[in-house]
C-alpha atoms as a PDB file:
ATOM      1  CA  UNK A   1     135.415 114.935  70.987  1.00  0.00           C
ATOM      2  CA  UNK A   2     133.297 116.066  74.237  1.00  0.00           C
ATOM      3  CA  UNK A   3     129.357 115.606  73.979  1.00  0.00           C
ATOM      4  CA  UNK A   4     127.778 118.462  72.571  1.00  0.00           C
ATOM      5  CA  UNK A   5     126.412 120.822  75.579  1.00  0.00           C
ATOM      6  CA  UNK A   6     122.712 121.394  76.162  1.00  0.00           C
ATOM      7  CA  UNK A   7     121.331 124.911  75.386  1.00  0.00           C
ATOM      8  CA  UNK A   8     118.955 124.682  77.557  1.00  0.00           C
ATOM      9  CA  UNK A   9     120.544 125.137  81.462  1.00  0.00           C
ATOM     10  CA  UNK A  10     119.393 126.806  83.835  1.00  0.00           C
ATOM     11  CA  UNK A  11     122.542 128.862  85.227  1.00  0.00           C
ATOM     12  CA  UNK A  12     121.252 129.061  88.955  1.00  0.00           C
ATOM     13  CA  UNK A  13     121.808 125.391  89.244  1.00  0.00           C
ATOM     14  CA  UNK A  14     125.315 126.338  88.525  1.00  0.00           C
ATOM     15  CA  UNK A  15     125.461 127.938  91.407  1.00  0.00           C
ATOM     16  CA  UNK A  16     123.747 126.136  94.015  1.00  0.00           C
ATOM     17  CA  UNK A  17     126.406 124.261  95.201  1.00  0.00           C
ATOM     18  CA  UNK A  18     128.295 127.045  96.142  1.00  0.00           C
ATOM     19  CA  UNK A  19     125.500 128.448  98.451  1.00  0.00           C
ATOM     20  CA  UNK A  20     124.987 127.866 102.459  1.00  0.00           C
ATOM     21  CA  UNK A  21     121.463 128.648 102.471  1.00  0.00           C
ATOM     22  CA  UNK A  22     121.562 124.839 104.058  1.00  0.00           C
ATOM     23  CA  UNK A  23     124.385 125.438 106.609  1.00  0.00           C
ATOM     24  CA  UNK A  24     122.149 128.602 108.093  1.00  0.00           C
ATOM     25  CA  UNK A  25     119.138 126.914 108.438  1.00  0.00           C
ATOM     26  CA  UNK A  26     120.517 123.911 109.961  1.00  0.00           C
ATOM     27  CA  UNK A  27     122.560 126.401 112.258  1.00  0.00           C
ATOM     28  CA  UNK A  28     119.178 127.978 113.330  1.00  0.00           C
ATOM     29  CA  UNK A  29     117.383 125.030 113.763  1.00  0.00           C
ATOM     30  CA  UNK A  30     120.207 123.639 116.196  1.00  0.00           C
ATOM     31  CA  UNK A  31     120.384 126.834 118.076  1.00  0.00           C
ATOM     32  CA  UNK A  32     116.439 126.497 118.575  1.00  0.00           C
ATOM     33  CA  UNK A  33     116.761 123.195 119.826  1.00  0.00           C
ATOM     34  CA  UNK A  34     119.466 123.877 122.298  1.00  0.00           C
ATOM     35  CA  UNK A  35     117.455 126.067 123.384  1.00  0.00           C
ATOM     36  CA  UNK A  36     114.421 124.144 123.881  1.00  0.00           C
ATOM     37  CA  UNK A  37     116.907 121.767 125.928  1.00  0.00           C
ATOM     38  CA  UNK A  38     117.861 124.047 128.457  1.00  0.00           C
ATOM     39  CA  UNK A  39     114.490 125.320 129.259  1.00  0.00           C
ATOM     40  CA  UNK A  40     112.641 124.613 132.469  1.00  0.00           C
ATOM     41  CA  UNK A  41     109.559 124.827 134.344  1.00  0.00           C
ATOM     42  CA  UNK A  42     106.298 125.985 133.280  1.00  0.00           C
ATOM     43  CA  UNK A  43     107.547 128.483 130.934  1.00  0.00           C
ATOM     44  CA  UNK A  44     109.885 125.314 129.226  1.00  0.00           C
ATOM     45  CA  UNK A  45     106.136 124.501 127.726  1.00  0.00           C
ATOM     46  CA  UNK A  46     105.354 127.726 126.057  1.00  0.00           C
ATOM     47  CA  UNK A  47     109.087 127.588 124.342  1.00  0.00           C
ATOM     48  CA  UNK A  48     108.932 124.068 123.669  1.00  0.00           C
ATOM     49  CA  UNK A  49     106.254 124.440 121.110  1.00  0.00           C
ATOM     50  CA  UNK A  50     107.204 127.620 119.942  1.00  0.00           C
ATOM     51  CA  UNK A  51     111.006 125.798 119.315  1.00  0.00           C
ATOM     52  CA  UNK A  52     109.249 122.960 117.711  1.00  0.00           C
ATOM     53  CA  UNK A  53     107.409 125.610 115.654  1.00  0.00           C
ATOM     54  CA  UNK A  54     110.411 127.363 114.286  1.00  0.00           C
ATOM     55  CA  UNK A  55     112.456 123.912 114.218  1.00  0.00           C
ATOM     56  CA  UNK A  56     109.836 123.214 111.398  1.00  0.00           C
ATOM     57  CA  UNK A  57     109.697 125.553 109.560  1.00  0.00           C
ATOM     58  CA  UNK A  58     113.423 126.131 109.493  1.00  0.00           C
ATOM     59  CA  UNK A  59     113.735 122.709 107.919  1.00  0.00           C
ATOM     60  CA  UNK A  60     110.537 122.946 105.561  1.00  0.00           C
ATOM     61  CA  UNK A  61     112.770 125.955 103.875  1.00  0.00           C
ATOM     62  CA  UNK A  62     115.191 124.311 103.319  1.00  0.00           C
ATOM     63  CA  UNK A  63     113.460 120.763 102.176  1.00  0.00           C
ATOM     64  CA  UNK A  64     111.561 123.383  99.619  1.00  0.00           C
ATOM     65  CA  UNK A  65     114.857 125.127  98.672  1.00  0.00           C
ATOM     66  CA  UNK A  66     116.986 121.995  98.305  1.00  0.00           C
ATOM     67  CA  UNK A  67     114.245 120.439  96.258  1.00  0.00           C
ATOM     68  CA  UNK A  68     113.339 123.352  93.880  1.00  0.00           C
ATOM     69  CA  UNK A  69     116.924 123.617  92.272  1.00  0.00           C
ATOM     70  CA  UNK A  70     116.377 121.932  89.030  1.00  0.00           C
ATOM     71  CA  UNK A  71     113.526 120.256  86.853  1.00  0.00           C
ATOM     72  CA  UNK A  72     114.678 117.834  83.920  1.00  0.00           C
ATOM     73  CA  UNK A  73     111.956 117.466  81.450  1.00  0.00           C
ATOM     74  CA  UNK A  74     111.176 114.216  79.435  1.00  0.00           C
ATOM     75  CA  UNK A  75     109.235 114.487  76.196  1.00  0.00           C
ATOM     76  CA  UNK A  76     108.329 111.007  75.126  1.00  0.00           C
ATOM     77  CA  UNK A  77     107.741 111.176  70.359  1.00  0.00           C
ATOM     78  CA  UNK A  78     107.226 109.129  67.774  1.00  0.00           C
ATOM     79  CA  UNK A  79     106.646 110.774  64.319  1.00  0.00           C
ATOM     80  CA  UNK A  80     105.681 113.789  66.031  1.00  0.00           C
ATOM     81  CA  UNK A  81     107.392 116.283  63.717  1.00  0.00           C
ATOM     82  CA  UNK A  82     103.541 119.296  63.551  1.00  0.00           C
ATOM     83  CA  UNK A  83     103.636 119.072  67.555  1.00  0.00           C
ATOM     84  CA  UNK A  84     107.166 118.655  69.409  1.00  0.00           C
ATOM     85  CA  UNK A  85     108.412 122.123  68.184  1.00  0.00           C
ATOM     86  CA  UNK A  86     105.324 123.512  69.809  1.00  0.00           C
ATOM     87  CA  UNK A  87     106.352 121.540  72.524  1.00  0.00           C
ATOM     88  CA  UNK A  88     109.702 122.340  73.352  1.00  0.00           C
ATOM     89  CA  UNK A  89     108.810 126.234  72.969  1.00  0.00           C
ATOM     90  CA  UNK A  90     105.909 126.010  75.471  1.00  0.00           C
ATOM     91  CA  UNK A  91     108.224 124.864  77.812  1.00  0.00           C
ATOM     92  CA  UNK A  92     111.226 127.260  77.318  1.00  0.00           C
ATOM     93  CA  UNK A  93     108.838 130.222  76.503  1.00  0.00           C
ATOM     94  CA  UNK A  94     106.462 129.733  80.193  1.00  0.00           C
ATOM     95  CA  UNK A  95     109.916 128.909  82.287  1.00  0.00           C
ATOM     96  CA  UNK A  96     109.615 132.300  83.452  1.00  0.00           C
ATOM     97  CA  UNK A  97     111.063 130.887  87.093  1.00  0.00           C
ATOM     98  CA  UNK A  98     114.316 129.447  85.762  1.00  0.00           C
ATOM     99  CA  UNK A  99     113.292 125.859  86.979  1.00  0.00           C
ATOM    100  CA  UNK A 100     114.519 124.088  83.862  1.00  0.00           C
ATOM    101  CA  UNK A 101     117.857 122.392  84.193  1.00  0.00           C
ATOM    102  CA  UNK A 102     117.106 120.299  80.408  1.00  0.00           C
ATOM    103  CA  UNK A 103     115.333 118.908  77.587  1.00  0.00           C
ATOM    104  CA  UNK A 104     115.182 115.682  76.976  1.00  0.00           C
ATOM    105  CA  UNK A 105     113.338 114.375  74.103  1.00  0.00           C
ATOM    106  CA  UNK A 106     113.242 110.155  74.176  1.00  0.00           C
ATOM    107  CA  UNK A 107     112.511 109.238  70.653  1.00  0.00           C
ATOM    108  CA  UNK A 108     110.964 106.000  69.931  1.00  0.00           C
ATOM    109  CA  UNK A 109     112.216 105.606  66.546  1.00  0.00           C
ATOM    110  CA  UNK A 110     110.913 108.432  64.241  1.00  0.00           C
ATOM    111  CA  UNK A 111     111.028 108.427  60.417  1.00  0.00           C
ATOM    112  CA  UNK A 112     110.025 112.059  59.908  1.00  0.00           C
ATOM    113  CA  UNK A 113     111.956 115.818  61.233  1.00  0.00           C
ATOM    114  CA  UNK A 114     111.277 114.851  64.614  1.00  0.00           C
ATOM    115  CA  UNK A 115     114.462 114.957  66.076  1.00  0.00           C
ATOM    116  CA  UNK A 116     116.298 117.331  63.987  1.00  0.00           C
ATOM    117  CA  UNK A 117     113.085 119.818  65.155  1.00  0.00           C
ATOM    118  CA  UNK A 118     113.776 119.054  68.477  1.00  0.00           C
ATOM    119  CA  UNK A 119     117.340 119.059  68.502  1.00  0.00           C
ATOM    120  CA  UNK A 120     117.016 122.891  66.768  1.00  0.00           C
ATOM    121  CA  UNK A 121     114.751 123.706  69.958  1.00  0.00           C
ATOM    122  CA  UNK A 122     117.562 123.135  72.146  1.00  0.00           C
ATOM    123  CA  UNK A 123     116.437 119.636  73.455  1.00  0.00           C
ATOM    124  CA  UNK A 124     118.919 116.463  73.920  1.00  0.00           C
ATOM    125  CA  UNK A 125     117.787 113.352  71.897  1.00  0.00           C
ATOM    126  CA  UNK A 126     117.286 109.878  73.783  1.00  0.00           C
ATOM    127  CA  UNK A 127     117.098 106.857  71.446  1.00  0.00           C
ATOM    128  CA  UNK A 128     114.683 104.419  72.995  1.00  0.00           C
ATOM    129  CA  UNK A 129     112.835 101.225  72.337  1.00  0.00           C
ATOM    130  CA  UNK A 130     109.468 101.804  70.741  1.00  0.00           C
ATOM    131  CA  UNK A 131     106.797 101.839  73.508  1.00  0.00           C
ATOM    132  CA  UNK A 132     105.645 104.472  75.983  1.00  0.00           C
ATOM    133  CA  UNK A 133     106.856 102.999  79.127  1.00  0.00           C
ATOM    134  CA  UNK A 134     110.109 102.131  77.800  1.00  0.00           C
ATOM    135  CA  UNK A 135     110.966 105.966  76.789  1.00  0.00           C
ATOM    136  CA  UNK A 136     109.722 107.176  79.344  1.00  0.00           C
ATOM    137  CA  UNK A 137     112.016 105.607  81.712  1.00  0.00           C
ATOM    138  CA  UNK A 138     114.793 105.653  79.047  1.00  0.00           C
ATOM    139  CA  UNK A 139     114.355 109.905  79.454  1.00  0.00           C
ATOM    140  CA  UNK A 140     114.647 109.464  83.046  1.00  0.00           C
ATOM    141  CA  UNK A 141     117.723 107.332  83.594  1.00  0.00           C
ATOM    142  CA  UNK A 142     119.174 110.215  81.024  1.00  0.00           C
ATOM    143  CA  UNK A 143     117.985 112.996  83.399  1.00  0.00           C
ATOM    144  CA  UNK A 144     120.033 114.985  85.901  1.00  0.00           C
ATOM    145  CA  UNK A 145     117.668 117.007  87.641  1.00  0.00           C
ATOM    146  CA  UNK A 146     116.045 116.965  91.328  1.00  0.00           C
ATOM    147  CA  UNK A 147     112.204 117.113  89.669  1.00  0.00           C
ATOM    148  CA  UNK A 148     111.130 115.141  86.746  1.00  0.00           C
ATOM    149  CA  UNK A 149     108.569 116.622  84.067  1.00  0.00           C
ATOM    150  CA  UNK A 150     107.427 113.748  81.790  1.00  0.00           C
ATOM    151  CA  UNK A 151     105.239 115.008  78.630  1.00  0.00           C
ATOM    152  CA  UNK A 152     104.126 113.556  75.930  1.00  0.00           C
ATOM    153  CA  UNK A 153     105.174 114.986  71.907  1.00  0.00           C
ATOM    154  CA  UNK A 154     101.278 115.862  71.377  1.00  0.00           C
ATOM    155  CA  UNK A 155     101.225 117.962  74.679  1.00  0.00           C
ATOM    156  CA  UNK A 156     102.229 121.841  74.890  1.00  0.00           C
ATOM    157  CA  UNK A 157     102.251 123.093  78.420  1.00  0.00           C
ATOM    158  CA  UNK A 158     100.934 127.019  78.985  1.00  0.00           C
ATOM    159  CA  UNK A 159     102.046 130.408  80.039  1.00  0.00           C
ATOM    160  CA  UNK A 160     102.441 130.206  83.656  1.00  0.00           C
ATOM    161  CA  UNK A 161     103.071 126.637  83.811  1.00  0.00           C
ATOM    162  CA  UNK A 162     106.324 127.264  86.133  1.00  0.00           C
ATOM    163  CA  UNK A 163     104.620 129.316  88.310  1.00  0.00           C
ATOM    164  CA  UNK A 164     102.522 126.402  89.102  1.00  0.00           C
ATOM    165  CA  UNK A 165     105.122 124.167  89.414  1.00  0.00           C
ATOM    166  CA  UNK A 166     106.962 126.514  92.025  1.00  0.00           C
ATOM    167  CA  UNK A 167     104.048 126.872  93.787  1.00  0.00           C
ATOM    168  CA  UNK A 168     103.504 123.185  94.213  1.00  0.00           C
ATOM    169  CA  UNK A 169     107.019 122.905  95.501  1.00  0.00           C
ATOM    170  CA  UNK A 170     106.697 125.666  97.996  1.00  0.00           C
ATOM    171  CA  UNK A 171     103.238 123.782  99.309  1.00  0.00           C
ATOM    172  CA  UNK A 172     103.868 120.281  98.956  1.00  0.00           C
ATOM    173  CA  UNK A 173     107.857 119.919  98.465  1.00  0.00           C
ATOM    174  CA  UNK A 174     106.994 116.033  99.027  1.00  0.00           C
ATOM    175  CA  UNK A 175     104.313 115.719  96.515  1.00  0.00           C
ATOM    176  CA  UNK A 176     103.718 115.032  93.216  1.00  0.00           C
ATOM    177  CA  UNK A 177     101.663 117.246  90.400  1.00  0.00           C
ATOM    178  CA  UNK A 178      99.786 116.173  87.296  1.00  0.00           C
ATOM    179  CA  UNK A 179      98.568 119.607  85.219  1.00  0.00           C
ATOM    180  CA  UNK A 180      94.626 119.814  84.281  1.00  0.00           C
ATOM    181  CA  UNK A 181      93.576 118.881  80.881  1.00  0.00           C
ATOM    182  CA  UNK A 182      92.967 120.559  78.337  1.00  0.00           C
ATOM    183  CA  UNK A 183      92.582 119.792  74.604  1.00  0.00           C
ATOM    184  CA  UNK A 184      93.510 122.233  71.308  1.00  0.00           C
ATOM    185  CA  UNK A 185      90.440 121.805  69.611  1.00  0.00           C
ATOM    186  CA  UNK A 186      87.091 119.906  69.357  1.00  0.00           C
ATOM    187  CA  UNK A 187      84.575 122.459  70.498  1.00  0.00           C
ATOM    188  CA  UNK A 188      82.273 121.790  73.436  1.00  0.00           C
ATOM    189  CA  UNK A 189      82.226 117.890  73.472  1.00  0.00           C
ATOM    190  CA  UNK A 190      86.306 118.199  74.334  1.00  0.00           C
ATOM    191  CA  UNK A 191      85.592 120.452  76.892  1.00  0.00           C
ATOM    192  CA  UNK A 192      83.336 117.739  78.235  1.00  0.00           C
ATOM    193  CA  UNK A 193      85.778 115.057  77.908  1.00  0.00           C
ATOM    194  CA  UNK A 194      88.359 117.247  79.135  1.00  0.00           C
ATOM    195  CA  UNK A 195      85.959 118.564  82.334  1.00  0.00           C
ATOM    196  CA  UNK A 196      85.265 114.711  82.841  1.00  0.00           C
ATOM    197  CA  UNK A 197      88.848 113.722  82.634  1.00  0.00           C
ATOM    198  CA  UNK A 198      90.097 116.474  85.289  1.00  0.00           C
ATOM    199  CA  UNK A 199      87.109 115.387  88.019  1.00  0.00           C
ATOM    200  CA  UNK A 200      88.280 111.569  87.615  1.00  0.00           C
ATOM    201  CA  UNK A 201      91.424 112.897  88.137  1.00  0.00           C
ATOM    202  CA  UNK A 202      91.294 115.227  91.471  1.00  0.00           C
ATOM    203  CA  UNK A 203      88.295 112.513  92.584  1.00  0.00           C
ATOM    204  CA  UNK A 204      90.096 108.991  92.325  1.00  0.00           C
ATOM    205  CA  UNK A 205      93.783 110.191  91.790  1.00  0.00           C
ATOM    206  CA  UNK A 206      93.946 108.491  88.223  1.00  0.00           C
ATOM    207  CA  UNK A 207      95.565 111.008  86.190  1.00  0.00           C
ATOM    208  CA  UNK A 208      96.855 109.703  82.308  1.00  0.00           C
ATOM    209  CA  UNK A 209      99.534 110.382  81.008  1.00  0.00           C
ATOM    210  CA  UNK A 210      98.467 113.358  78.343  1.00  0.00           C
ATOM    211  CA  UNK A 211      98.179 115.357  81.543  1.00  0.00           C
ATOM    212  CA  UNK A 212     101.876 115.300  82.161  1.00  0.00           C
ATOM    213  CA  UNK A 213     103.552 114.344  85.444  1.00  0.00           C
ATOM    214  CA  UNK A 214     106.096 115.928  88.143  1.00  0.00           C
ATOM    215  CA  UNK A 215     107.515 114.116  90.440  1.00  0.00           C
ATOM    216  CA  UNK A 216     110.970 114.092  92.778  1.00  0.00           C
ATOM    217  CA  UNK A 217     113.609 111.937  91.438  1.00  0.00           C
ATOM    218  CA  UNK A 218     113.913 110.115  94.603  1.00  0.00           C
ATOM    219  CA  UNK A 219     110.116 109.380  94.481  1.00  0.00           C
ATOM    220  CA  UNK A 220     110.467 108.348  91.141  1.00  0.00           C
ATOM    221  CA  UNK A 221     113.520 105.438  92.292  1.00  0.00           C
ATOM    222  CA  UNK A 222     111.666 104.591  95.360  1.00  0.00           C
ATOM    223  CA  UNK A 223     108.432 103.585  93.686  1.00  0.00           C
ATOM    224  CA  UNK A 224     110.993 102.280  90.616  1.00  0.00           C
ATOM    225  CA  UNK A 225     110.491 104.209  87.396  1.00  0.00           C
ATOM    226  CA  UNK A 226     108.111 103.460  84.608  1.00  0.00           C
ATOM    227  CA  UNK A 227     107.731  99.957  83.429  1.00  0.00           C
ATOM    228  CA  UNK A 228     108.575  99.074  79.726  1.00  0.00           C
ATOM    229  CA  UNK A 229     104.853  98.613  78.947  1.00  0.00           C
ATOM    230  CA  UNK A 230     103.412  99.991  75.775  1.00  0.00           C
ATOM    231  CA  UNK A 231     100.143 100.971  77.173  1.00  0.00           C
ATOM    232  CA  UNK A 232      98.590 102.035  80.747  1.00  0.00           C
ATOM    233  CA  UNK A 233     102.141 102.874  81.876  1.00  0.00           C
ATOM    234  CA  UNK A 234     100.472 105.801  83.142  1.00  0.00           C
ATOM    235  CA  UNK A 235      97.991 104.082  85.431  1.00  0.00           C
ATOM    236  CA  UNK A 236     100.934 101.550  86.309  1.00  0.00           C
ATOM    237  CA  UNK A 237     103.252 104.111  87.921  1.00  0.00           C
ATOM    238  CA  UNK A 238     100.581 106.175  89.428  1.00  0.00           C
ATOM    239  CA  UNK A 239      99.649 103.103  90.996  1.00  0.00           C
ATOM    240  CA  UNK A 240     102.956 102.378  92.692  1.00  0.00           C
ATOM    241  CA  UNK A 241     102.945 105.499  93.726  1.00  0.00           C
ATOM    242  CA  UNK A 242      99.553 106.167  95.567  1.00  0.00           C
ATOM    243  CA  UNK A 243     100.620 102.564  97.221  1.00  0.00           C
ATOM    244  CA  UNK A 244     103.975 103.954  98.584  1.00  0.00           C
ATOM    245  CA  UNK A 245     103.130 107.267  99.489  1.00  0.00           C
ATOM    246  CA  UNK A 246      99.439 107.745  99.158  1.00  0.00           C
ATOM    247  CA  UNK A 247      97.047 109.839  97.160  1.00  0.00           C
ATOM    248  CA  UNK A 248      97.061 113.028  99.522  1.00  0.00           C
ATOM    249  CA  UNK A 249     100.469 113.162  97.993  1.00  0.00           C
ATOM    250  CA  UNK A 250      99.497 113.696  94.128  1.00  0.00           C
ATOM    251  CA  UNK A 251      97.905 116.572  93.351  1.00  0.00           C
ATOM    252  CA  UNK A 252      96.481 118.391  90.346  1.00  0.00           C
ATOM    253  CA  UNK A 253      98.114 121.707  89.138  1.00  0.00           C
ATOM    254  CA  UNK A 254      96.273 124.789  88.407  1.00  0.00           C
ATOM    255  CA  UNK A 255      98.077 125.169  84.953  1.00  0.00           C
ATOM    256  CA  UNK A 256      96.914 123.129  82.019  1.00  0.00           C
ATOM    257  CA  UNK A 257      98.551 120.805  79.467  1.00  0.00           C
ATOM    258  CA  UNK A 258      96.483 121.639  76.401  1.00  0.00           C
ATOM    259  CA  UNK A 259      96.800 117.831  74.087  1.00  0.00           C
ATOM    260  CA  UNK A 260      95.898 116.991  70.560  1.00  0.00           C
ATOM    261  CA  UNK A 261      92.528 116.413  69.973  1.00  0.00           C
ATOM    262  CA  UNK A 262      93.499 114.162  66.932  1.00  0.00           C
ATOM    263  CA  UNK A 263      92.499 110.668  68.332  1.00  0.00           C
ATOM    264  CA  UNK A 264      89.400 111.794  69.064  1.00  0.00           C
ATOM    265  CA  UNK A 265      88.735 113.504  65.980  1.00  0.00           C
ATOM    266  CA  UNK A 266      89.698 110.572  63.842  1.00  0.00           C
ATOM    267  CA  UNK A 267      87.269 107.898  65.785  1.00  0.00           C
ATOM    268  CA  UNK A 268      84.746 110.526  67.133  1.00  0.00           C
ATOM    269  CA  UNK A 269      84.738 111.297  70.900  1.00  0.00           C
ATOM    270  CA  UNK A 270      81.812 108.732  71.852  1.00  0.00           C
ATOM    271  CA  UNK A 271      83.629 106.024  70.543  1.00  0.00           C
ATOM    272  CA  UNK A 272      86.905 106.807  71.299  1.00  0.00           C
ATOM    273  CA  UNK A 273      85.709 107.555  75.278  1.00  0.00           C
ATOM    274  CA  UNK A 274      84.064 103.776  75.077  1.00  0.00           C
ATOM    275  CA  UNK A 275      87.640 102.388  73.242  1.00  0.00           C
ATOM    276  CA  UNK A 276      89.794 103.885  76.361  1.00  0.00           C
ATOM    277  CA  UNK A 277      87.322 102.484  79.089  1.00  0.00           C
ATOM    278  CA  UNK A 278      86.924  99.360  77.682  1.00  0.00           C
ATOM    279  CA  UNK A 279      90.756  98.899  77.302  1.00  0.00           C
ATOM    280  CA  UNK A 280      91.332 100.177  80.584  1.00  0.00           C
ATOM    281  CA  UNK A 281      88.288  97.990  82.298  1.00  0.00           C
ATOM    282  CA  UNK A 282      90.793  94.941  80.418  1.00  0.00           C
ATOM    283  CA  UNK A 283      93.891  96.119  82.567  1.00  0.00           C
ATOM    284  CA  UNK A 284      92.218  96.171  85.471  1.00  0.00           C
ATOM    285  CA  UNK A 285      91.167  92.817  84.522  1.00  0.00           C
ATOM    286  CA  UNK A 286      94.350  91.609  84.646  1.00  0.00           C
ATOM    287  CA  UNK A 287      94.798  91.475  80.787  1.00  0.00           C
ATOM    288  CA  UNK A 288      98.544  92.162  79.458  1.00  0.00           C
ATOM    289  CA  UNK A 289      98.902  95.477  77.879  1.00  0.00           C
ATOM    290  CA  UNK A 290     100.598  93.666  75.043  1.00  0.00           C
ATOM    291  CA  UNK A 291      97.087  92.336  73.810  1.00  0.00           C
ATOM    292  CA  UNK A 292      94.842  95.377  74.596  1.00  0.00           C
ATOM    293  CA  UNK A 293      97.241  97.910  72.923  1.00  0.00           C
ATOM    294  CA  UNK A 294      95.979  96.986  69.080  1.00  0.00           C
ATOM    295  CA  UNK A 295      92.251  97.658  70.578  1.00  0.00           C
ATOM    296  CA  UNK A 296      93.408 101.194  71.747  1.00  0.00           C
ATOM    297  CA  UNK A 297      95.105 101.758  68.577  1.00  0.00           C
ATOM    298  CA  UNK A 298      91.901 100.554  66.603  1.00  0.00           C
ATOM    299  CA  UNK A 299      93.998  97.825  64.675  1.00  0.00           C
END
């Protein structure tokens, strides 16, 4: 019996194979720089740059079209039946460019409606080993597309978000994006954590993971996926990847992930702010993951 087929598919990725959008602009770019060959004399100058101009451009269109073609999506749950079917919809619902080639949701292991929500959403279910890092990459190795969107279940993207995301593509179609933060409740002391969390981000390129990430699929190999790590797999990757390609090349989109507010809620925002910086502080100490994560999760 064949798989069951994914409802959600872009149908322009159907067709890309089929176009020569490629073959022109290579065409034109070769033409240019026959041209810039054959030139001589002073005037050889003025063409040369102008050549080298259009020899550019020519092949940033078609790095930008090659690379916008499809975006797989990742949604990391556990137990996350009140927030992935808010999820999924946010994504479907603000894919107003078509970008979306699937849903993937990597489950962890849920007891509740989690999956059957998500599966009624249109989204293809992952089983994976308990532990963000470990679904995360578990989503990935599933995933098909040219751009990968990881999110977590407690994170709804919002209207416009594809916009953004085409927009990043168009300006840096060799960078990746991390959205700004935004949380669904908490009054003014979330907008300050929030606020707080965005200017760490855009000032030291440390993005979390609650703010979602994009990023190419070869990137993603190169720098060598997310490690199984059940905490600070966030910080891990981003690491790797400010290393390998540096931090000009992750940037933070205009569109914002709006997250629960529920962890902070349930320990109060002071404390929780002074739980995640004293856990991270231990990372960056060199302290496994394995013995900070009952800290984090107030055990």
């Amino acid at each position: 019996m064949p798989p069951p087929t994914n409802p959600i598919v872009n149908p322009r990725i159907e067709r890309w194979n089929k176009s020569r959008t490629f073959e022109r602009r290579q065409a034109l770019a070769l033409a240019i720089a026959e041209a810039f060959c054959i030139c001589e004399g002073e005037r050889a100058r003025i063409v040369s740059i102008l050549a080298l101009a259009r020899i550019f451009r020519a092949w940033k269109v078609v790095l930008v079209e090659q690379t916008t073609t499809s975006v797989s999506a990742i949604i990391i749950t556990l137990n996350a039946a009140d927030r992935i079917g808010r999820c999924c919809a946010a994504l479907v619902q603000g894919d107003d460019r078509t970008l979306l080639k699937e849903v993937i949701v990597a489950d962890g292991g849920s007891s509740d409606a989690t999956r059957a929500i998500a599966t009624s959403a249109g989204a293809r279910i992952v089983d994976a080993p308990r532990g963000r890092g470990a679904q995360l990459a578990a989503g990935a190795a599933a995933a098909s597309g040219d751009w990968l969107l990881f999110l977590h279940g407690d994170t709804a993207l919002s209207e416009g978000w594809a916009a953004a995301v085409e927009g990043h593509m168009a300006a840096r179609p060799v960078g990746a994006g991390v959205f700004r933060l935004a949380f669904d409740g908490g009054g003014r002391s979330m907008e300050i954590v929030a606020a707080a969390a965005n200017l760490r981000s855009r000032a030291f390129a440390a993005p979390y993971g609650d703010q979602g990430l994009l990023v190419r699929r070869d990137q993603y190999d190169e720098v060598g996926g997310f490690r199984p790590m059940p905490l600070f797999e966030d910080v891990n990757f981003v690491d790797r990847y400010i290393r390998r390609f540096g931090r000009r090349r992750l940037r933070m989109l205009p569109s914002p992930a709006v997250t629960s507010a529920e962890r902070y809620a349930r320990a109060g925002p002071a404390r929780r702010i002074l739980r995640n910086a004293a856990c991270l502080s231990l990372y960056r100490a060199g302290v496994s993951p394995q013995r900070i994560v009952g800290l984090y999760e107030g055990r």
